[in-house]
Protein backbone atom coordinates (compact mmCIF):
# COMPACT_ATOMS: atom_id res chain seq x y z
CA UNK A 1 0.00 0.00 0.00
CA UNK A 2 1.27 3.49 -0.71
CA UNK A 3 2.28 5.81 1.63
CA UNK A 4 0.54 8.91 2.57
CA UNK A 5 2.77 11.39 0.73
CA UNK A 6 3.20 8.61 -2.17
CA UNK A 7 -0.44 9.76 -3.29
CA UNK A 8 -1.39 12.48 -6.39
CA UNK A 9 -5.15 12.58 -5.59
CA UNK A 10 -8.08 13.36 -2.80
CA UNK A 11 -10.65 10.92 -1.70
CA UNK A 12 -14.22 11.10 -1.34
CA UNK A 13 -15.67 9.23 2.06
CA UNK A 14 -19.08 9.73 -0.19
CA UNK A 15 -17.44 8.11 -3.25
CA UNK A 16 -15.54 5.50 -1.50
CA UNK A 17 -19.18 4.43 0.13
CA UNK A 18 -20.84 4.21 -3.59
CA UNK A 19 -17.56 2.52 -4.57
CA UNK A 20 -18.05 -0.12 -1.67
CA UNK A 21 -21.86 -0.77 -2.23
CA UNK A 22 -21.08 -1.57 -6.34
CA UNK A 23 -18.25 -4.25 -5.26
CA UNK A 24 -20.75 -5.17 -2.94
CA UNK A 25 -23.63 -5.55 -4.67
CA UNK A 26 -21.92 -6.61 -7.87
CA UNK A 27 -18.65 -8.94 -6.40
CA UNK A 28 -20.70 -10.53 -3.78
CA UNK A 29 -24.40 -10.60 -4.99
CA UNK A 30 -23.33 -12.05 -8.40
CA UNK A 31 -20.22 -13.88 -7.97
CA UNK A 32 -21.86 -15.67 -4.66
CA UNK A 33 -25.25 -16.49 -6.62
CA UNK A 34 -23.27 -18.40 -9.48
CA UNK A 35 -20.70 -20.22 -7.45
CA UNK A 36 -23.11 -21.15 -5.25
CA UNK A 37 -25.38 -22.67 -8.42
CA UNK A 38 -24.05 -26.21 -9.13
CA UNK A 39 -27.58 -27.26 -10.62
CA UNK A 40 -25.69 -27.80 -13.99
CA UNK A 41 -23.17 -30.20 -12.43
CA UNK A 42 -25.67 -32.01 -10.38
CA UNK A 43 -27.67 -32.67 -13.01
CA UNK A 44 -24.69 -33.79 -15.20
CA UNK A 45 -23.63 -36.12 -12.38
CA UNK A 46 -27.21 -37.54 -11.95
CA UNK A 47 -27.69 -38.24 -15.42
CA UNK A 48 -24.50 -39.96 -15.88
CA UNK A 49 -23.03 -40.85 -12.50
CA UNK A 50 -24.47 -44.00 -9.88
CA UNK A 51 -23.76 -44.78 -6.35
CA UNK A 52 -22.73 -43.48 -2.88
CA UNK A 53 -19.94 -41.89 -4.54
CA UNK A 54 -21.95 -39.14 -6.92
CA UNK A 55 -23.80 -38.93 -3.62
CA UNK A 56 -21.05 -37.52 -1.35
CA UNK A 57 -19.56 -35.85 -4.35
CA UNK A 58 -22.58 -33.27 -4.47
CA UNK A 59 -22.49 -33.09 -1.05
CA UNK A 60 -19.09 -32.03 -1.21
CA UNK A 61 -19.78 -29.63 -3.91
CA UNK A 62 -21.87 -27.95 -2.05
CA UNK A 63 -19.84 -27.61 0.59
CA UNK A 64 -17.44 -26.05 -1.08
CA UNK A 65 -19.38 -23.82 -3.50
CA UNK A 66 -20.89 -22.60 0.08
CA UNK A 67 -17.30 -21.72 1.78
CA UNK A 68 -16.46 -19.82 -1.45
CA UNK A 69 -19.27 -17.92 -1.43
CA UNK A 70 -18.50 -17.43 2.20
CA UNK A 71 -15.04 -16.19 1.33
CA UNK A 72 -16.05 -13.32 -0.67
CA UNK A 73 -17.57 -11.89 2.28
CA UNK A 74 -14.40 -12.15 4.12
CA UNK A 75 -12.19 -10.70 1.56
CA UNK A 76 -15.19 -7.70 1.04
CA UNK A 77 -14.52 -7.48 4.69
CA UNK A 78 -11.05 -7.04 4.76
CA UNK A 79 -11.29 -4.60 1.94
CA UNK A 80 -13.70 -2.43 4.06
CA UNK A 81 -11.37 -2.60 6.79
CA UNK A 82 -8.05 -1.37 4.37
CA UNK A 83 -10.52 1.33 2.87
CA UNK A 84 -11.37 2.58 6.52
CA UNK A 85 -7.64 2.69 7.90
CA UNK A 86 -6.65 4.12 4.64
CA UNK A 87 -9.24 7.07 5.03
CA UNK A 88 -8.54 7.47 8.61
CA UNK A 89 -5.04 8.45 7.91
CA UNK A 90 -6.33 10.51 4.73
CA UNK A 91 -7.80 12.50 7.08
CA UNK A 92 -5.30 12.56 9.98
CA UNK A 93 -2.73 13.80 7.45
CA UNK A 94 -5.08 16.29 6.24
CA UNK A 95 -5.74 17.54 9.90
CA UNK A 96 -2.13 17.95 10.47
CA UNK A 97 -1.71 19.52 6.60
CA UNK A 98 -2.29 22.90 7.82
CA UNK A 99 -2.60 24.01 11.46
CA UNK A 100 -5.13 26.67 12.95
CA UNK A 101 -2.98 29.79 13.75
């Protein structure tokens, strides 16, 4: 990450909050709905797949397509939470930019 004086440009707080929402809504709404959609695969396994095996195979699908979903909330998470410190010291640095004489 770059440092403070590193940067060329400002930073909306309003922006950065759109910014977040359209990750949000597009990254984790969208992504999450088709990982978590293994219809095609089940199907494809039930139509040519027998046995305890294809069984615990979907099952484990599942599983998995559910902790990767899962995962994008952590990472939007963790974004959030680099967006946040970043801002905060945005906006220390721009208290201490110019003092009050």
């Amino acid at each position: 990450m770059p440092e403070i004086g590193e940067m060329q440009y400002g930073y909306s707080t309003e922006g950065v909050s759109e910014y977040l929402e359209a990750i949000k809504s597009e990254a984790l709404t969208n992504a999450k709905d088709a990982v978590k959609d293994i219809s095609l695969i089940k199907t494809a396994c039930d139509n040519n797949w027998e046995g305890k095996a294809k069984d615990n195979f979907k099952v484990n699908l599942q599983k998995d397509a559910d902790h990767v979903a899962d995962q994008f909330d952590a990472l939007y998470n963790i974004l959030v939470s680099e967006i946040n410190s970043l801002n905060a010291a945005m906006a220390n640095k721009d208290e201490e930019l110019i003092e009050e004489s």
